[in-house]
Protein backbone atom coordinates (compact mmCIF):
# COMPACT_ATOMS: atom_id res chain seq x y z
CA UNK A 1 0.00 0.00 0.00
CA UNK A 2 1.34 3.70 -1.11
CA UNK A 3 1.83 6.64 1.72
CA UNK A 4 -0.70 8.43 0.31
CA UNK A 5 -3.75 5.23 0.34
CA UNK A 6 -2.54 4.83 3.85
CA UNK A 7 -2.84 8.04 5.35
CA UNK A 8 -6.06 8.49 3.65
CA UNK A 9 -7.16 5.01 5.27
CA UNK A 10 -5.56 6.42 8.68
CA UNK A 11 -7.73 9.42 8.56
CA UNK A 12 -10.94 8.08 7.70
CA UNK A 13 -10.78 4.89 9.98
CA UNK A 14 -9.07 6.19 13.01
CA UNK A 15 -8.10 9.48 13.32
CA UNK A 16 -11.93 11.00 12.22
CA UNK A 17 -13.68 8.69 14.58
CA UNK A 18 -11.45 9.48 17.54
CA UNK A 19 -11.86 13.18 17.48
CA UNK A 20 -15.73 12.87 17.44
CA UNK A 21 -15.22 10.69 20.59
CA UNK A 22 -13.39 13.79 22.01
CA UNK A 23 -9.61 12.98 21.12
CA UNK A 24 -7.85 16.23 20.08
CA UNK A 25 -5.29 16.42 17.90
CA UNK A 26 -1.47 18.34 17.68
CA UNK A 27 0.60 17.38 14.68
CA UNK A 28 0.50 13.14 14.50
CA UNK A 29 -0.57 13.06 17.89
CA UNK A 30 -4.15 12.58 18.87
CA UNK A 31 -4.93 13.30 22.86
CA UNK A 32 -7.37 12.17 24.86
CA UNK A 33 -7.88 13.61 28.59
CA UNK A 34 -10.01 12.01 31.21
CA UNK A 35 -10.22 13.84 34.60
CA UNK A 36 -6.44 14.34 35.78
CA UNK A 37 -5.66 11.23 33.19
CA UNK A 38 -4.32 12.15 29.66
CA UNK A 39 -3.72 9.34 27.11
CA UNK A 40 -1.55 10.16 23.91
CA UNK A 41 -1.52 8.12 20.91
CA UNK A 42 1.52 8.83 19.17
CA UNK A 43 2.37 8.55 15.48
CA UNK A 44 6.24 8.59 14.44
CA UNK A 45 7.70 8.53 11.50
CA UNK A 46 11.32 8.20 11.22
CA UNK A 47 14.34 9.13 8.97
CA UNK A 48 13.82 6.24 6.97
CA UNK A 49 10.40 6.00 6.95
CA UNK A 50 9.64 7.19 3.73
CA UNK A 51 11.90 4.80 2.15
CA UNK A 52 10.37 1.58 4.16
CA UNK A 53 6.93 2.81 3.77
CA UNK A 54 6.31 2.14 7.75
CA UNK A 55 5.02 4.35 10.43
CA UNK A 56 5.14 3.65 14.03
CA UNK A 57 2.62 4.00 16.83
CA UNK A 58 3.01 3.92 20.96
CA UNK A 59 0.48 4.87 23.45
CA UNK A 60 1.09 7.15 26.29
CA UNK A 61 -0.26 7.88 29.66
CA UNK A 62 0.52 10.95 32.25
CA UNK A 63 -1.72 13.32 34.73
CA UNK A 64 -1.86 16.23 34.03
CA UNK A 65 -0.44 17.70 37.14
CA UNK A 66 2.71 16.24 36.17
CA UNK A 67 5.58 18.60 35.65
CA UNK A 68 7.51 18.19 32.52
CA UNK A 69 11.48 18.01 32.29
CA UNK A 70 11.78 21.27 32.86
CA UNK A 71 9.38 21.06 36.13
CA UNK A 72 6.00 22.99 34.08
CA UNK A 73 3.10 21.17 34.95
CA UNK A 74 1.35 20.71 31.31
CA UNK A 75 -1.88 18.72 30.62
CA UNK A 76 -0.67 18.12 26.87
CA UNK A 77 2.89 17.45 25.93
CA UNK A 78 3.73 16.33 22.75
CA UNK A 79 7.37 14.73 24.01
CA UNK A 80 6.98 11.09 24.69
CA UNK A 81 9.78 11.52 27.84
CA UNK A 82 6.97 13.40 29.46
CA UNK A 83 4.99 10.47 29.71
CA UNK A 84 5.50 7.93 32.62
CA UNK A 85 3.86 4.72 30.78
CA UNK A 86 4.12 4.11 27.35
CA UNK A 87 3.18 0.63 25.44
CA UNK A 88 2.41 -0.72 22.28
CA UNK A 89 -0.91 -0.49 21.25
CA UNK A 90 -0.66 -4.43 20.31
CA UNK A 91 -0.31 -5.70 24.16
CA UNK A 92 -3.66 -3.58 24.53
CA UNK A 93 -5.92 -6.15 25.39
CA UNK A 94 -9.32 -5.89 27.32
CA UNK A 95 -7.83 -7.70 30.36
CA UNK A 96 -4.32 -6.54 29.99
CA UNK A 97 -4.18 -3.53 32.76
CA UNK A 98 -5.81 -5.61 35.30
CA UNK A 99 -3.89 -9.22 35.35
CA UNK A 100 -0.15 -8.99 33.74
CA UNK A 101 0.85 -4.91 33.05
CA UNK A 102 2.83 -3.27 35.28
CA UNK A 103 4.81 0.04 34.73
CA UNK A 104 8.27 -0.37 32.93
CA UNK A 105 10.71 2.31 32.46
CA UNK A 106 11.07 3.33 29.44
CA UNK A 107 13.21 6.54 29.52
CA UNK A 108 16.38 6.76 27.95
CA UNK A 109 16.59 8.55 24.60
CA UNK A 110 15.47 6.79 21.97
CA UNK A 111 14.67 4.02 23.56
CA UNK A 112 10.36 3.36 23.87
CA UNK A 113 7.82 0.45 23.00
CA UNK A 114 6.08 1.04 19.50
CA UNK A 115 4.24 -1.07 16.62
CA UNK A 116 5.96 -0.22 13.57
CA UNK A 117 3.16 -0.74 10.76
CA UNK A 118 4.77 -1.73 7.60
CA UNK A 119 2.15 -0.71 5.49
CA UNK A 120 4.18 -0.83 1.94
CA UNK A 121 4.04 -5.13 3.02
CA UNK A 122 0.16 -4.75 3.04
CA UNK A 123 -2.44 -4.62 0.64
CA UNK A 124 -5.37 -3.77 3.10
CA UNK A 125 -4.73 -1.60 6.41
CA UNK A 126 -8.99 -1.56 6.98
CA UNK A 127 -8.58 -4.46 9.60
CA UNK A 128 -5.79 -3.25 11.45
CA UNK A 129 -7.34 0.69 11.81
CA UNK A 130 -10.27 -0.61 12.75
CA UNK A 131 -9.18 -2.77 15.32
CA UNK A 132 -6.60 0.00 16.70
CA UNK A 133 -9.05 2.41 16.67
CA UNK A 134 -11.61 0.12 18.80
CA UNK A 135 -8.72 -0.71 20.98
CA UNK A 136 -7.85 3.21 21.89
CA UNK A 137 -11.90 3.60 22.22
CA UNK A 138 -11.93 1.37 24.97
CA UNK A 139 -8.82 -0.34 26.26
CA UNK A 140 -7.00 3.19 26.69
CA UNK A 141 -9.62 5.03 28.29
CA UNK A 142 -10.27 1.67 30.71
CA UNK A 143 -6.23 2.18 31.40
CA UNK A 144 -7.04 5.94 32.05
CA UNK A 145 -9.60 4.61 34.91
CA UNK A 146 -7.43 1.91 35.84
CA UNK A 147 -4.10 4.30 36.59
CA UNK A 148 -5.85 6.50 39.06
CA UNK A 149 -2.97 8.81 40.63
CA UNK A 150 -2.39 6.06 43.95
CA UNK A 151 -2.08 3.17 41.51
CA UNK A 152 0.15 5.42 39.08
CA UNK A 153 2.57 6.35 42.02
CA UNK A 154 2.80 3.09 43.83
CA UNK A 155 3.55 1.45 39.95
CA UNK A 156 6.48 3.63 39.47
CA UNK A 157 7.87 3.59 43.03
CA UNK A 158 8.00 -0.44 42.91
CA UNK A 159 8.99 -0.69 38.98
CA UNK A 160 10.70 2.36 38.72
CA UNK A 161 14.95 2.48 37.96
CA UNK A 162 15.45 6.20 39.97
CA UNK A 163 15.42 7.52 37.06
CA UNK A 164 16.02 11.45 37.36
CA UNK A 165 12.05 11.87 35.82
CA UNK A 166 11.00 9.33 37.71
CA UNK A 167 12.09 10.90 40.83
CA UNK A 168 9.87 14.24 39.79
CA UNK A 169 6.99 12.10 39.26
CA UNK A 170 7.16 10.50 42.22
CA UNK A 171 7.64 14.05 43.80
CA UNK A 172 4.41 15.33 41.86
CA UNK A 173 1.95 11.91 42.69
CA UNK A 174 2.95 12.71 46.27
CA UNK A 175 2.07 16.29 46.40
CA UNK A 176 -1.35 15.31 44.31
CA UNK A 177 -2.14 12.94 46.92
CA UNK A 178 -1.26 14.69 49.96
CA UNK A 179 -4.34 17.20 49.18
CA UNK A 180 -6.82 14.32 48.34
């Protein structure tokens, strides 16, 4: 399948119906916020994207009364090191968040889960955006309920590396929840 028949398939079977179930959308990123929860669904392209004819997709979750890397609480942020828990949208499964996830840290440079969609290899992408699409409907707004703030803080302090972000996170969960 060509860029262009992609994107057009990506825009009519995912990103359209998203926004009119309240997503927004910056650039490739479409956002979803839920409460103090905000879910990002992240398209990437890289430097040799054009020339595989592949994309690549990761899902995102913060609060939004986390600070960024430079300490600014935001409640969009369109880096992917601003997010705490990030996964490929293919281990989304209904059950998934409640039996087997827990956080993992993803946060050197470079370095973050993602489905890389060759779509030059198929001939058909309908099946696979409207399956993802489904799965960001449902599964990631269930993982927005399931990572209330406690649950978010008490992943990252038992899964966590000390990682200098995760240390500001940490900081930021336990300021939230001292006023709750």
């Amino acid at each position: 399948m060509k860029a262009d028949k992609f994107n057009a398939v990506y825009e009519k079977l995912l990103v359209r119906p998203l926004l009119s179930a309240g997503f927004s959308q910056r650039r490739n990123h479409l956002f979803f916020v839920k409460g103090t929860g905000a879910l990002m669904f992240m398209r990437r392209r890289d430097k040799w994207s054009a020339l595989c004819q592949d994309t690549h997709f990761t899902v995102c979750v913060r609060h939004t009364f986390l600070s960024d890397l430079e300490r600014q609480p935001k409640i969009f942020s369109d880096s992917i090191y601003d997010y705490p828990f990030k996964i490929q949208p293919s281990r989304m499964t209904p059950d998934f968040f409640c039996s087997k996830w827990h956080y993992e840290s993803f946060n050197e440079m470079g370095r973050w889960p993602d489905d890389i969609v060759e779509f030059g290899r198929i001939a058909d992408a309908v099946p696979y955006l409207t399956e993802l699409c489904g799965t960001l409907l449902n599964v990631g707004i269930q993982w927005l309920d399931f990572l209330h703030p406690a649950e978010a803080h008490r992943q990252i302090k038992r899964y966590g590396k000390a990682d200098y972000c995760e240390k500001i996170w940490l900081k930021d969960y336990e300021r939230y929840l001292a006023t709750k």
